[in-house]
Every structure is written in structure tokens, then in C-alpha cells.
Protein backbone atom coordinates (compact mmCIF):
# COMPACT_ATOMS: atom_id res chain seq x y z
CA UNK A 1 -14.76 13.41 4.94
CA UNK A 2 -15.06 13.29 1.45
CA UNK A 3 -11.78 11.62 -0.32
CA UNK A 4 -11.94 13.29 -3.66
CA UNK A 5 -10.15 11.17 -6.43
CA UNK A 6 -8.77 12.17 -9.74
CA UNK A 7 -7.72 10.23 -13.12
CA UNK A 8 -3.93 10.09 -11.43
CA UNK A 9 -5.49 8.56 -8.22
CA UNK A 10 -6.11 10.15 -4.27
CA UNK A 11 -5.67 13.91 -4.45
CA UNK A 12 -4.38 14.65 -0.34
CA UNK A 13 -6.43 16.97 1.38
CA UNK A 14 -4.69 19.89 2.71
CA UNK A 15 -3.65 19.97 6.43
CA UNK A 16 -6.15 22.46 7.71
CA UNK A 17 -8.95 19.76 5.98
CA UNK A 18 -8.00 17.29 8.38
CA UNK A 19 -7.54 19.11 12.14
CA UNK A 20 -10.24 21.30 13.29
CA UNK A 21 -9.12 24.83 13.45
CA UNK A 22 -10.29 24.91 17.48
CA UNK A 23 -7.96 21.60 18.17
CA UNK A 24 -5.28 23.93 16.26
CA UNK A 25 -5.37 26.10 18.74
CA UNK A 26 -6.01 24.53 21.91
CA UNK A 27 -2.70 22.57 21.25
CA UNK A 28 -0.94 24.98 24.07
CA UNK A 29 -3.57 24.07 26.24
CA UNK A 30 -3.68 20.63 26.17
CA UNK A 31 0.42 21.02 26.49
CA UNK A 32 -0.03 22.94 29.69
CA UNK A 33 -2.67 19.98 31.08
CA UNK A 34 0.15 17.54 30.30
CA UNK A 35 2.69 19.17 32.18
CA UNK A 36 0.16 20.08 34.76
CA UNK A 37 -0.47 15.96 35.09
CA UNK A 38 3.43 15.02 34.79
CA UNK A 39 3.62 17.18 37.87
CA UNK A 40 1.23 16.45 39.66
CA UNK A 41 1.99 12.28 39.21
CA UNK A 42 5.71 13.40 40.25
CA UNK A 43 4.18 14.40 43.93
CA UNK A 44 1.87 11.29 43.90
CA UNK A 45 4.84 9.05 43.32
CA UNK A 46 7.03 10.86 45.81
CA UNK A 47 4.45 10.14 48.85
CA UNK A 48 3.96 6.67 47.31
CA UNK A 49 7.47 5.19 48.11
CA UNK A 50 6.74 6.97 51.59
CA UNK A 51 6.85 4.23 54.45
CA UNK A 52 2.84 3.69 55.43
CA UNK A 53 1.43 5.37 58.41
CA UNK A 54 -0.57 2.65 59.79
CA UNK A 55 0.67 0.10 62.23
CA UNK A 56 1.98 -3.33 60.56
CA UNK A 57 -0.95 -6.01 59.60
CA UNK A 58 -0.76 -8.91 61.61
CA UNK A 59 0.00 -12.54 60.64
CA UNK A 60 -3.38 -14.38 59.32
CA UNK A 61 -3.98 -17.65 61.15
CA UNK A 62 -3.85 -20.01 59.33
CA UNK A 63 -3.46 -24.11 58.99
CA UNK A 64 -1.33 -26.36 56.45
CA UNK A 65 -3.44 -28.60 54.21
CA UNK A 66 -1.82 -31.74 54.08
CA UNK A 67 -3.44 -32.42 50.40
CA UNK A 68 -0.66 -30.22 49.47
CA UNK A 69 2.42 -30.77 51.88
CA UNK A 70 5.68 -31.54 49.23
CA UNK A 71 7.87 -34.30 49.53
CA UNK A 72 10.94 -32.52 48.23
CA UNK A 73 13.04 -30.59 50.22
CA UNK A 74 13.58 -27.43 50.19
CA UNK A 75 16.85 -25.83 47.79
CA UNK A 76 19.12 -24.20 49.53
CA UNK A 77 19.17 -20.35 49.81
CA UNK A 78 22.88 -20.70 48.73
CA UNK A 79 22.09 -22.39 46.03
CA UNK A 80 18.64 -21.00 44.56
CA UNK A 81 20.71 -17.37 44.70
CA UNK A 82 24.06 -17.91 42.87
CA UNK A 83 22.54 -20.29 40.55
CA UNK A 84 22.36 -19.21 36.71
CA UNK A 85 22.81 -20.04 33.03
CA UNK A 86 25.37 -17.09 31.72
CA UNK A 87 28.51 -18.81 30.56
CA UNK A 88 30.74 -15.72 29.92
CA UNK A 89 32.99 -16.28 34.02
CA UNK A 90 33.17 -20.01 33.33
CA UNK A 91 31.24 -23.41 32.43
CA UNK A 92 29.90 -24.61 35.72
CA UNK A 93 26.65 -23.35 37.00
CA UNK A 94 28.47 -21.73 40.23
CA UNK A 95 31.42 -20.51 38.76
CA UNK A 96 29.33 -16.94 37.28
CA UNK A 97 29.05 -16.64 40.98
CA UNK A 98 32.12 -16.96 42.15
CA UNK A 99 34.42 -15.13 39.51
CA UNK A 100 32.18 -11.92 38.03
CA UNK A 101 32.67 -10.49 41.31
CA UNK A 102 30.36 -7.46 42.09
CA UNK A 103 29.11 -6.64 38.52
């Protein structure tokens, strides 16, 4: 499109200079395919939190590599779980924990 200046600067074009006058009008019908979609990705995600129908994999077989085996031991489940950094129910690391109760 042609920008058309004058001596004051950029004149604007008018609004129907910019949209096609048959994307005007098929602005209800694109609305109605975008509800159409929302609806139909409502259903898909309903039968996607649906528990699978086919029988549980099995367990792969497979061996350690002892290049990798770790020294360290493993941290606690106790630990690794109330562990955390917010100071606001007191200073020591398990004290969040133990005194913000359920929130």
C-alpha cells in the first residue's frame, strides 16, 4: 500500500484502506470457528486426563553401569521434602516446615 505523505508528515489511511472488506465480514465466521475449536479442545482434554485403556507397560530390563554408580548417599526423603529457603515461619531451613502448617 501506498503511504501517501504530505508537507505536515504521514496522512493515516482510513480504516476500510487497511482490512479487506471480505475479512470485514467474515469476522462472525471466523468467531464461530473459534468457539467451534474451544469446544471441541474442551472434549479432547476431558478424555485426555481419562485413565489409559491399555494394560500397564512393563519394567525395561535393564543393567547399572558402574562408570556412573555415585559415591554419595542418597538424601533423605524427609529431608529433600520439607527442605526450603522461605524465611517468613522462622530462620532454620526446617522450621517453614514445621510451623506454616497446611498452607
Amino acid at each position: 500500500m501506498l503511504i501517501k505523505r504530505s508537507v505536515n508528515g504521514i496522512e493515516h489511511p482510513l480504516s476500510s484502506e487497511i482490512t479487506p472488506q471480505a475479512v470485514f465480514e467474515a469476522r462472525r465466521s471466523f468467531m464461530e470457528k473459534m468457539a467451534v475449536g474451544a469446544l471441541a479442545g474442551g472434549a479432547l482434554l476431558e478424555h485426555a486426563g481419562a485413565a489409559p485403556q491399555s494394560a500397564p507397560l512393563a519394567r525395561l530390563a535393564a543393567r547399572s553401569n558402574a562408570q556412573y554408580a555415585l559415591a554419595d548417599k542418597q538424601t533423605p526423603f524427609r529431608d529433600a521434602s520439607t527442605y526450603n529457603n522461605f524465611y517468613e515461619f522462622g530462620t532454620d531451613k526446617a522450621e517453614p516446615a514445621q510451623t506454616a502448617g497446611s498452607l
